[in-house]
Protein backbone atom coordinates (compact mmCIF):
# COMPACT_ATOMS: atom_id res chain seq x y z
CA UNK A 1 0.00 0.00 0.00
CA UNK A 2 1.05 3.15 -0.84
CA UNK A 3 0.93 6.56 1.25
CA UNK A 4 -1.53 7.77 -0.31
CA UNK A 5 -3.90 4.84 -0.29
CA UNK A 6 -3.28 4.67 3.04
CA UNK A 7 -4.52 8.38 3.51
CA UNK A 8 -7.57 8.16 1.74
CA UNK A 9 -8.38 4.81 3.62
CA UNK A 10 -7.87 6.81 6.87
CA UNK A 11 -9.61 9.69 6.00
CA UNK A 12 -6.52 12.19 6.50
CA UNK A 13 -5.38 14.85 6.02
CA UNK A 14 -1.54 15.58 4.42
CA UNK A 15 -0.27 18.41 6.67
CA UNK A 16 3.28 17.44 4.97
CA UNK A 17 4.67 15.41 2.37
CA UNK A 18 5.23 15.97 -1.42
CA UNK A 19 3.96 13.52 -4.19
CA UNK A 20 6.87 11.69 -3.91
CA UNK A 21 6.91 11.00 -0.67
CA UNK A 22 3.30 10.01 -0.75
CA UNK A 23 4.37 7.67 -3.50
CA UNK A 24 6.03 5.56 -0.97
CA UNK A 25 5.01 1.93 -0.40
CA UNK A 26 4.35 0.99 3.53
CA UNK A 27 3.50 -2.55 4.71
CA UNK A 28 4.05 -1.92 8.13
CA UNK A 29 2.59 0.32 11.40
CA UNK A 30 3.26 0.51 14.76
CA UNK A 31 1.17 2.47 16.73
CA UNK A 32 2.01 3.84 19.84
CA UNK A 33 1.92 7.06 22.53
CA UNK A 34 5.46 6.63 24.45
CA UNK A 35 8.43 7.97 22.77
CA UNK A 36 10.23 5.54 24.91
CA UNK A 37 8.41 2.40 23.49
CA UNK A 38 8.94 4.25 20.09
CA UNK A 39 12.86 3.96 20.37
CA UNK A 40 12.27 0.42 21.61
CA UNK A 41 10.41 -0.78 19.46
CA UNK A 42 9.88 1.06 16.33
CA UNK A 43 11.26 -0.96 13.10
CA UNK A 44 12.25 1.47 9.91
CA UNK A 45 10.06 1.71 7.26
CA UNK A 46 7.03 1.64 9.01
CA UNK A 47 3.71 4.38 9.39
CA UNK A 48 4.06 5.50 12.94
CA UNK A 49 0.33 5.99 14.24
CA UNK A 50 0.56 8.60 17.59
CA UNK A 51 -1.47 10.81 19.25
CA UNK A 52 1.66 12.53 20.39
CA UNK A 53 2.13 15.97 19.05
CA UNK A 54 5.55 17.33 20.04
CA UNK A 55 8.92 17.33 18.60
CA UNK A 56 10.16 14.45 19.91
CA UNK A 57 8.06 12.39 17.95
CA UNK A 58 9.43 13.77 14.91
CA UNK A 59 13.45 13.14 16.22
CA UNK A 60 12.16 9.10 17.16
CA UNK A 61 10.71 9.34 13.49
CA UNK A 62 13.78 10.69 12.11
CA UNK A 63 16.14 8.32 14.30
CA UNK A 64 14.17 4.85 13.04
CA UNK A 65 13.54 6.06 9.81
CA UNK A 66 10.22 5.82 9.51
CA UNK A 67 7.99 6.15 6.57
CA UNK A 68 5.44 9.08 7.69
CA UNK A 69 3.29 9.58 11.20
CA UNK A 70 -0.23 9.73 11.57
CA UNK A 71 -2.02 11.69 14.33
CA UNK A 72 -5.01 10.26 15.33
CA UNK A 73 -8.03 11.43 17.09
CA UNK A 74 -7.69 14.99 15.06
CA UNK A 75 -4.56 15.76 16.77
CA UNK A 76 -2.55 18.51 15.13
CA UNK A 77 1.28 19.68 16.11
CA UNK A 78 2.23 23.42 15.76
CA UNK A 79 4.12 24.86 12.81
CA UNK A 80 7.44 24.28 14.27
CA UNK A 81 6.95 20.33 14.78
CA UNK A 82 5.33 20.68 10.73
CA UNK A 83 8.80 22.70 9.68
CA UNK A 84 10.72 20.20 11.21
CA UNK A 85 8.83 17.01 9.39
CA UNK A 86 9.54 19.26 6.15
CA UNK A 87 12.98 19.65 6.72
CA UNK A 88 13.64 16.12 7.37
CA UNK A 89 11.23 14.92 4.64
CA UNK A 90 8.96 13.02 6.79
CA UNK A 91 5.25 13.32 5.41
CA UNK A 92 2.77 13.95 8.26
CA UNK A 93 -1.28 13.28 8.19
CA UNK A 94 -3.71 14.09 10.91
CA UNK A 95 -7.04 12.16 11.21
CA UNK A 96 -10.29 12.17 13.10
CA UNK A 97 -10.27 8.62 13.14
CA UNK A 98 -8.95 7.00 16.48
CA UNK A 99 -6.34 4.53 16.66
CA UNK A 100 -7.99 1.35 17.11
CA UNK A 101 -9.96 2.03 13.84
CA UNK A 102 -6.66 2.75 11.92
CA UNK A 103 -5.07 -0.14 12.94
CA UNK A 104 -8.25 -2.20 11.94
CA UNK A 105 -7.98 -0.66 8.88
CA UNK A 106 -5.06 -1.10 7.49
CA UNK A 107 -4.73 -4.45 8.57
CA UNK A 108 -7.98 -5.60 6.72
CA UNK A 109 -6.00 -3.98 3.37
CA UNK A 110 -2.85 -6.22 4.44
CA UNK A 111 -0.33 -3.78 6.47
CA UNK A 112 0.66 -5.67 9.84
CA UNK A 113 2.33 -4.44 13.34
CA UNK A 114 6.26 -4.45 13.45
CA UNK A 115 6.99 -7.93 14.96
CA UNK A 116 9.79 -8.84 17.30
């Protein structure tokens, strides 16, 4: 699945993120609110799905390469934590759709959880 399937499937909104970058296959997620976990557990490659807003989820994107975050629950980060996603080219989508029903989304359509 691409990007931007997966943003029309959940209904989002691209507050960053060029054509390109929404050209970008994804076949994992991992969803989670604790930047700690994040750094644990995060694999590269994968959609992060947060309700987290701040900064710091944009360095744990940045650090484990990940393929774009999605804010759930209609969640939106300032213009700073958007500038930042730009500058590190890391495409960022906001939803009204909470995180269970993401996650139960995109796994009917085939993307799975990062497994240990």
């Amino acid at each position: 699945m691409t990007l931007k399937e997966a943003q029309e499937l959940l209904e989002a909104e691209v507050l960053c993120g060029n054509d390109d970058c929404l050209n970008r296959g994804v076949g994992i997620c991992f969803a989670c609110d604790l930047i700690s976990e994040m750094l644990l557990y995060l694999k590269p490659h994968s959609l992060l799905i947060t309700s987290l807003t701040n900064a710091h989820v944009i360095h744990a994107a940045q650090v484990m390469d990940v393929k774009a975050v999605l804010f759930v629950g209609g969640r939106r980060p300032d213009e700073s934590v958007v500038k930042s996603a730009e500058s590190n080219k890391i495409p960022l989508f906001t939803t009204q759709l909470l995180t269970f029903d993401c996650c139960g989304r995109l796994y009917e359509k085939g993307v799975r959880g990062n497994r240990q």
